[in-house]
Protein backbone atom coordinates (compact mmCIF):
# COMPACT_ATOMS: atom_id res chain seq x y z
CA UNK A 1 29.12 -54.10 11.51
CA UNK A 2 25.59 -54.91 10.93
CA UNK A 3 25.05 -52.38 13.44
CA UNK A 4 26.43 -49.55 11.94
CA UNK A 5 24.77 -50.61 8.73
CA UNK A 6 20.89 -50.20 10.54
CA UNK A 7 22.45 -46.91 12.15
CA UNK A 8 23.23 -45.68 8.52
CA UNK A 9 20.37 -46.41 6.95
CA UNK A 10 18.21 -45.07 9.63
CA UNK A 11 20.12 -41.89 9.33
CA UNK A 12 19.70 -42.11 5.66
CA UNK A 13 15.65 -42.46 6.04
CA UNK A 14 15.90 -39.63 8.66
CA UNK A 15 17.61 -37.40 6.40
CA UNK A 16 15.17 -38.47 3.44
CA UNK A 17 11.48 -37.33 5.68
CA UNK A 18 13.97 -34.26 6.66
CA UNK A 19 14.31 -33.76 2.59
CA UNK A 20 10.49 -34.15 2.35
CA UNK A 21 9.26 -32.20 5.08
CA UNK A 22 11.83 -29.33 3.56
CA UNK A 23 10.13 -28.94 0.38
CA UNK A 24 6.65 -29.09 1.71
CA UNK A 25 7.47 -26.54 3.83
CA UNK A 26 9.45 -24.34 1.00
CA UNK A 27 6.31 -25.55 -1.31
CA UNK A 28 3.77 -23.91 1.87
CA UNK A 29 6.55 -20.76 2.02
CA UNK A 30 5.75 -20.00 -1.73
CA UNK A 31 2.63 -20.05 -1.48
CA UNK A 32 2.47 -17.90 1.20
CA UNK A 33 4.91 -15.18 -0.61
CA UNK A 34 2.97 -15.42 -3.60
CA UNK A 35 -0.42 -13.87 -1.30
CA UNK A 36 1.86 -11.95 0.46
CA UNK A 37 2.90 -10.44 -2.88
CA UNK A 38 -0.43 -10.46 -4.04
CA UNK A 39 -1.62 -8.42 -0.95
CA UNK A 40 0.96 -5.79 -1.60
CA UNK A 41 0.30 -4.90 -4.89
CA UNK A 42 -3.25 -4.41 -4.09
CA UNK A 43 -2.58 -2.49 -1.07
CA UNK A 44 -0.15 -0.76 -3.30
CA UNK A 45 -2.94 0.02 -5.89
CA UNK A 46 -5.30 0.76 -3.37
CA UNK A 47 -2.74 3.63 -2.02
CA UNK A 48 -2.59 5.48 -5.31
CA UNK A 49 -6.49 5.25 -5.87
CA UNK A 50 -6.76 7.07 -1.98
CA UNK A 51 -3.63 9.25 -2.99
CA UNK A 52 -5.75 10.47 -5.78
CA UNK A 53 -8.94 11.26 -4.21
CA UNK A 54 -7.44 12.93 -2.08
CA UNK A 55 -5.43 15.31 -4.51
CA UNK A 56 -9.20 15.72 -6.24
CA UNK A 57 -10.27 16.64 -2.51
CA UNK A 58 -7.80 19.39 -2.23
CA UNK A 59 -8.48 20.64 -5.77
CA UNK A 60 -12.16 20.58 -4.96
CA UNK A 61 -12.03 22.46 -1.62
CA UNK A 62 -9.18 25.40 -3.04
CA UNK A 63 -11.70 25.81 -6.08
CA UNK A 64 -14.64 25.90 -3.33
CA UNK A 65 -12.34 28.36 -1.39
CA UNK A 66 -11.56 30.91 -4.49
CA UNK A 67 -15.42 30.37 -5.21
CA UNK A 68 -16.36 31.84 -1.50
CA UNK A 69 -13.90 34.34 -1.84
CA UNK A 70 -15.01 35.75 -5.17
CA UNK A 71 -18.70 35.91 -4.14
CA UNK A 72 -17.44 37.86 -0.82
CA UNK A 73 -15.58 40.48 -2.52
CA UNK A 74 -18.52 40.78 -4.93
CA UNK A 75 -20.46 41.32 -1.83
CA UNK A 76 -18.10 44.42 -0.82
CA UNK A 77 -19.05 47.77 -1.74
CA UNK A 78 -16.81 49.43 -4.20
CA UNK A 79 -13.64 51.20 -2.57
CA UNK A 80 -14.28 55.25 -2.67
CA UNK A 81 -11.21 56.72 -4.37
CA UNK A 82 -9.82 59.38 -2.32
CA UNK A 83 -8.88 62.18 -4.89
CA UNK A 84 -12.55 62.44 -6.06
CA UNK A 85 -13.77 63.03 -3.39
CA UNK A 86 -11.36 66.27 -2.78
């Protein structure tokens, strides 16, 4: 009888630093979402900032483009129409 009494309370101290180590470790697993989370949304952020240099990029090079391509055809000599020349 005693016996099963030490048994039980062992069991019952076992399950109580089980308990303990439990919430320190679901304490250490919020923490560790919280960064997590943390790191996402600043990746996140980060994303959109390089999204939108890029889309300036492209802007920049098409008006660069249409630039070049205006001063070439500026640079061509007029087109001779055919009928005066008849």
């Amino acid at each position: 009888m005693f016996r099963q009494f030490v048994d039980a309370v062992r069991q019952i101290l076992f399950l109580l630093r089980d308990v303990e180590q439990s919430k320190q470790d679901l304490a250490t697993l919020k923490e560790q979402l919280a960064e997590t989370n943390q790191l996402i949304r600043q990746l996140a952020q980060e994303f959109r900032h390089l999204s939108e240099r890029e889309q300036q990029e492209r802007e920049k090079l098409i008006l660069k483009l249409e630039n070049t391509l205006l001063r070439f055809e500026r640079q061509l000599s007029p087109a001779k129409d055919s009928k005066k020349a008849k």
